[in-house]
N, C-alpha and C. Protein backbone atom coordinates (compact mmCIF):
# COMPACT_ATOMS: atom_id res chain seq x y z
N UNK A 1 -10.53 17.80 -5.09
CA UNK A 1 -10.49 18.82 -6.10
C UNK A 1 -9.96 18.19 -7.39
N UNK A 2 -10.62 18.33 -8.68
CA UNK A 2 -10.09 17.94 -9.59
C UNK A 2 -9.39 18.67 -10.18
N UNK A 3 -8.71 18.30 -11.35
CA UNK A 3 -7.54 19.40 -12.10
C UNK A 3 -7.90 19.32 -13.56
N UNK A 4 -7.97 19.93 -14.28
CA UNK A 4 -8.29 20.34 -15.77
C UNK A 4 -7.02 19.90 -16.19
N UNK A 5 -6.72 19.33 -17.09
CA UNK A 5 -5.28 19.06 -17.85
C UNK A 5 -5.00 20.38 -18.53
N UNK A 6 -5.83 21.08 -18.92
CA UNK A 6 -5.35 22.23 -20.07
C UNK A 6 -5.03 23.54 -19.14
N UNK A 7 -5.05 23.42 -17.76
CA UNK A 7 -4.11 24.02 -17.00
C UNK A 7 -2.62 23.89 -17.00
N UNK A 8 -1.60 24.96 -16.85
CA UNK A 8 -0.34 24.87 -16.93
C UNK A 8 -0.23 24.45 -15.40
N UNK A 9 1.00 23.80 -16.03
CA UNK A 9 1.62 22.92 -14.42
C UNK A 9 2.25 23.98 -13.20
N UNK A 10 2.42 25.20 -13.30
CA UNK A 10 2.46 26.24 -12.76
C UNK A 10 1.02 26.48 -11.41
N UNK A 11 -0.30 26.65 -12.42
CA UNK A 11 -1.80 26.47 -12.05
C UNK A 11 -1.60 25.27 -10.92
N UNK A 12 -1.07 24.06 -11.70
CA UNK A 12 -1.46 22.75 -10.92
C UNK A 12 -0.59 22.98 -9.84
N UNK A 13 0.55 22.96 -9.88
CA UNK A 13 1.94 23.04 -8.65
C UNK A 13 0.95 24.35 -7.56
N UNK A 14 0.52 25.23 -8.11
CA UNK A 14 -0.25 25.96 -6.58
C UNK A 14 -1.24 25.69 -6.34
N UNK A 15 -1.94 24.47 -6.77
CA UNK A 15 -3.67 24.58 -6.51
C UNK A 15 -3.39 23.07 -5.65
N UNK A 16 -2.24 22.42 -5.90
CA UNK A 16 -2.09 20.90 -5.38
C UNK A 16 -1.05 21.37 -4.19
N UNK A 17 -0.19 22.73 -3.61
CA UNK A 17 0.47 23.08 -2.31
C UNK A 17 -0.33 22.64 -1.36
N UNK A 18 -1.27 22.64 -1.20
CA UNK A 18 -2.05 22.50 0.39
C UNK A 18 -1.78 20.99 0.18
N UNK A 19 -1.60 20.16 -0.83
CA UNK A 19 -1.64 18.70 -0.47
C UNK A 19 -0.23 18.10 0.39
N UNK A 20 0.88 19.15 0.20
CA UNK A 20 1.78 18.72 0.27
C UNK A 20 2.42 19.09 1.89
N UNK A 21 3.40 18.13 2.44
CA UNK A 21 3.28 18.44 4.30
C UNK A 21 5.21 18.42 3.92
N UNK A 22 5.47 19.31 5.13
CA UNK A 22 7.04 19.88 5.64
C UNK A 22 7.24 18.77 6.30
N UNK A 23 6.34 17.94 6.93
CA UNK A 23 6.73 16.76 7.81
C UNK A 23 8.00 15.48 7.46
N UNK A 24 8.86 15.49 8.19
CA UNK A 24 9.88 14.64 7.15
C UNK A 24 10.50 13.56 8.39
N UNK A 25 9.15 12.87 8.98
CA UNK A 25 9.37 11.65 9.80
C UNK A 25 10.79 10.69 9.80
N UNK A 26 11.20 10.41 10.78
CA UNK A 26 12.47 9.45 10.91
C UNK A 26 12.77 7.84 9.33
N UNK A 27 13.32 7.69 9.03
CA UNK A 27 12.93 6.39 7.67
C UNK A 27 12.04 5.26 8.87
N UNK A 28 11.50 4.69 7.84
CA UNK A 28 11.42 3.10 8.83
C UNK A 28 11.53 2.18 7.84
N UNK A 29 12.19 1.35 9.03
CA UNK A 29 12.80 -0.06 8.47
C UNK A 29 11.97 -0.94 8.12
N UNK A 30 11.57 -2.22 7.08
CA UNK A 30 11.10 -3.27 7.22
C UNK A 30 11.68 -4.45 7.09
N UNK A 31 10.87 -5.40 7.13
CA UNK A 31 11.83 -6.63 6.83
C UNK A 31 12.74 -6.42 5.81
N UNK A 32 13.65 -7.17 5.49
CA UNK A 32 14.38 -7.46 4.07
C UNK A 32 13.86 -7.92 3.05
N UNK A 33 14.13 -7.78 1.95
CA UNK A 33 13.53 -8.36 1.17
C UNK A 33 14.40 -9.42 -0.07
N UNK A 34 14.74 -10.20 0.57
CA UNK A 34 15.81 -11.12 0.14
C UNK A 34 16.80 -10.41 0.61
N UNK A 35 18.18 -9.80 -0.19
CA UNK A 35 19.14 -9.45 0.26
C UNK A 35 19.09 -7.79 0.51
N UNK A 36 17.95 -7.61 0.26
CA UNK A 36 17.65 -5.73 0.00
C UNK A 36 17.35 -5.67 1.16
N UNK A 37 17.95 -4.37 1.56
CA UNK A 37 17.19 -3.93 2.73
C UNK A 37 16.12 -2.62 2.13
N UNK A 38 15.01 -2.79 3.40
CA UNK A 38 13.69 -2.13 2.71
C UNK A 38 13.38 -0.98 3.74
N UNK A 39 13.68 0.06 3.27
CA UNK A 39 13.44 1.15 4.45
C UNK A 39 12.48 2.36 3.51
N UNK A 40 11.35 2.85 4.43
CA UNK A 40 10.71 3.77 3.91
C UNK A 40 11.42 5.36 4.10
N UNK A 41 11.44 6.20 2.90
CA UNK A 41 12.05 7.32 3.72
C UNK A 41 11.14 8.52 2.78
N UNK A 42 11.04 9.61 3.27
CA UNK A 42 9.55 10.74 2.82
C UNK A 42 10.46 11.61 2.29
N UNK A 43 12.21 12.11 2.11
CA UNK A 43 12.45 13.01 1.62
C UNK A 43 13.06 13.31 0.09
N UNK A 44 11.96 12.18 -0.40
CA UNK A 44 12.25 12.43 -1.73
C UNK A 44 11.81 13.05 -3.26
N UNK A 45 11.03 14.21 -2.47
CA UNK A 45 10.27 15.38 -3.34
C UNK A 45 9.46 14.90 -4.01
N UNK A 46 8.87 15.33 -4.99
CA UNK A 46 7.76 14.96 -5.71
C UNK A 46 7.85 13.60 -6.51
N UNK A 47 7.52 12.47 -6.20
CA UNK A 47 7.68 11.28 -6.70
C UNK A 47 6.49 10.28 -5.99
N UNK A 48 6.14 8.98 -6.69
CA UNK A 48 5.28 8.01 -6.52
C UNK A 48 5.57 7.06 -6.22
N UNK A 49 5.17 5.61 -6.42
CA UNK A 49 5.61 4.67 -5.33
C UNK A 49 4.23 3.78 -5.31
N UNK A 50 4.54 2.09 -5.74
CA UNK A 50 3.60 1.46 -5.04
C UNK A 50 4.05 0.86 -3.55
N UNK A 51 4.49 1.58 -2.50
CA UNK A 51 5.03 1.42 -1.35
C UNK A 51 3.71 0.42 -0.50
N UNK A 52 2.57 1.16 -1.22
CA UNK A 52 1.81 0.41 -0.25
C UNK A 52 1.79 -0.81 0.09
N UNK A 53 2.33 -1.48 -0.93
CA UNK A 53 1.78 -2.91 -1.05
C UNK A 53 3.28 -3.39 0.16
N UNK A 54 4.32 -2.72 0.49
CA UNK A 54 5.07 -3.26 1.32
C UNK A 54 4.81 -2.96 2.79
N UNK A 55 4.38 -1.21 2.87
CA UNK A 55 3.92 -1.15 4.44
C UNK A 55 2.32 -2.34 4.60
N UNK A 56 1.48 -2.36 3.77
CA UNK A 56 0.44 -4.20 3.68
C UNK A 56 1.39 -4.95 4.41
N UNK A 57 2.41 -5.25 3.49
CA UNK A 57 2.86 -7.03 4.23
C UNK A 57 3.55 -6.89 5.62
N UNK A 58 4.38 -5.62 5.49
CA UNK A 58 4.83 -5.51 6.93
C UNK A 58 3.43 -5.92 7.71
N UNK A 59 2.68 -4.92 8.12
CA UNK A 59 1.66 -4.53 8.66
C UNK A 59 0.87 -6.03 8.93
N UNK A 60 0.82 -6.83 7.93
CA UNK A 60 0.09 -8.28 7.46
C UNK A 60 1.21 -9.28 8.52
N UNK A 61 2.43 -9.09 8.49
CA UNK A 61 3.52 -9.97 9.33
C UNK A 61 3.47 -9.94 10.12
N UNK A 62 3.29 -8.41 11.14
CA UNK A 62 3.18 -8.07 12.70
C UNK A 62 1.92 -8.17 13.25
N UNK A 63 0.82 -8.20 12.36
CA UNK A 63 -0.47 -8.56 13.25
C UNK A 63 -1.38 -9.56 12.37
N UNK A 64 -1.11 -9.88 11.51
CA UNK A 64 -2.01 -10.86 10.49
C UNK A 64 -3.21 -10.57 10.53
N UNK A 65 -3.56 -9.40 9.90
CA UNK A 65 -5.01 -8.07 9.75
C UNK A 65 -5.31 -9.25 8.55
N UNK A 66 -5.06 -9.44 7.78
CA UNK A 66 -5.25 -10.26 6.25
C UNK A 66 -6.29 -11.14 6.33
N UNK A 67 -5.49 -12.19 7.36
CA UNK A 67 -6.33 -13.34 7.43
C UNK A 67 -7.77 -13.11 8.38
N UNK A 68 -7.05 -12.23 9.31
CA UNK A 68 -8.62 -11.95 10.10
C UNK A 68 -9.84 -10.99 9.50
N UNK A 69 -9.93 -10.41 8.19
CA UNK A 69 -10.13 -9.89 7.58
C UNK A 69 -10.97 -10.71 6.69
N UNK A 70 -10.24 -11.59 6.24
CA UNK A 70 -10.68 -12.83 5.17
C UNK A 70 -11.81 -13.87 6.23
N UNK A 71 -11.10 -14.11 7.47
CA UNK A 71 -12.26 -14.81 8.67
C UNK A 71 -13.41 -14.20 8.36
N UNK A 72 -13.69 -13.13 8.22
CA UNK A 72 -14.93 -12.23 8.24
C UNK A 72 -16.22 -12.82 6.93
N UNK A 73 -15.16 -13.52 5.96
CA UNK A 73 -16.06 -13.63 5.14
C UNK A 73 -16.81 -15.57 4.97
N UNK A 74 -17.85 -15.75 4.74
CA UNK A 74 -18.28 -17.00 4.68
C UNK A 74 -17.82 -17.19 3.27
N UNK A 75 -17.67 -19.06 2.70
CA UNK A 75 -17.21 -19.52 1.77
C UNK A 75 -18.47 -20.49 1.60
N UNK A 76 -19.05 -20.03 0.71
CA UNK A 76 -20.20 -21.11 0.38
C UNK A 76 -19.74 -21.69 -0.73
N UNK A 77 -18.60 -21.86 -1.26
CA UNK A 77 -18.08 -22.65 -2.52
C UNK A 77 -18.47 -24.22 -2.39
N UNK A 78 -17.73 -25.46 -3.07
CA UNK A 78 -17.89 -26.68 -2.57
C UNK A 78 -16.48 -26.61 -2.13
N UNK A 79 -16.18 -26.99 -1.40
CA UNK A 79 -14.70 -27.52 -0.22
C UNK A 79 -13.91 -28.23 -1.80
N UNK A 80 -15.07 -28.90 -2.19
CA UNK A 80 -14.11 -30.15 -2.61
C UNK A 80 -13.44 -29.03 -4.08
N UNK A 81 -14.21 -28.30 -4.72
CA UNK A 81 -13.62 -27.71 -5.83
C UNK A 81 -13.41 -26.45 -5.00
N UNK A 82 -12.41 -26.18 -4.65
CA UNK A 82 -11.48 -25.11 -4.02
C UNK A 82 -10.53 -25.25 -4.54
N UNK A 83 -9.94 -24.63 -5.20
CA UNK A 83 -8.23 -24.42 -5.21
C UNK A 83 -7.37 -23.23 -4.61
N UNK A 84 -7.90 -21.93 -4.41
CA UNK A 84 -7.38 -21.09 -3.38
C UNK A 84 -8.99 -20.96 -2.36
N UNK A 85 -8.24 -20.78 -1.27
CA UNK A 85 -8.63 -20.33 0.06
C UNK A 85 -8.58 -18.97 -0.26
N UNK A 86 -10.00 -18.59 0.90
CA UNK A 86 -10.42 -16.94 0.97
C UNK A 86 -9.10 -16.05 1.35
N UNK A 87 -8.35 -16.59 2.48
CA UNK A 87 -7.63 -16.04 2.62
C UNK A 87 -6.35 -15.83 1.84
N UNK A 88 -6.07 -16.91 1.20
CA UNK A 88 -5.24 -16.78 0.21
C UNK A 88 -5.05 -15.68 -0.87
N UNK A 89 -6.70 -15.79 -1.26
CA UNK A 89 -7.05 -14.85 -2.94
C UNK A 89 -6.89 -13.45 -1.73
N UNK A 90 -7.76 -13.36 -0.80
CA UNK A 90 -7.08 -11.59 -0.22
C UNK A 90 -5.70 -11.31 0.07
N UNK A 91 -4.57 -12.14 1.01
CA UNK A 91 -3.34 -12.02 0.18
C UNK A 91 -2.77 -11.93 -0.46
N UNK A 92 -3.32 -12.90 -1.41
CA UNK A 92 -2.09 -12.58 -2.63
C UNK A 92 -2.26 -11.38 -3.63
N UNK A 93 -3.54 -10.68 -3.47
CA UNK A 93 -4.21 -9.00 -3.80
C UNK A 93 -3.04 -8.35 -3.06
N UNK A 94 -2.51 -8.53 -1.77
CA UNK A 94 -1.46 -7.48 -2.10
C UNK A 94 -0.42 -7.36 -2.58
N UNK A 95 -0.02 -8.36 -3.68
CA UNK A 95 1.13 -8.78 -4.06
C UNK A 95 2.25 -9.36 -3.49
């Protein structure tokens, strides 16, 4: 559903309720991140987040989806002028 901007945020706050869930799952932990600890947690009301790119690397650490992902693709480059690997350039896309 799209939203008209020249709607009042009143309009938007009830037409965007169905997007929103009561569900308020346990935090989860991830690795550290240097000295930070990195925990996901859902009860923090209306707010954004490029989170994704950390549940990626978790996700990338415990099963290495990335590289087998990148396997999938053929490299018809020349070997010899390579400077990143397939798998590399799709890694490092997730920051």
């Amino acid at each position: 559903m799209a939203f008209r901007l020249c709607e009042s945020p009143e309009t938007l706050k009830r037409k965007a309720a169905f997007l929103t869930t009561e569900c308020k799952p346990k935090p989860i932990e991830f690795h550290a991140l240097g000295s930070r600890e990195v925990v996901a947690r859902f009860d923090g009301g209306d707010i954004t987040s490029d989170g994704g790119g950390l549940i990626l690397r978790e996700v990338e650490q415990r099963t290495g989806i990335l590289k087998k992902f990148a396997a999938c693709f053929v490299d018809y480059r020349n070997p010899e002028a390579i400077e990143h690997t397939v798998v590399f350039k799709i890694t490092i896309a997730r920051g």
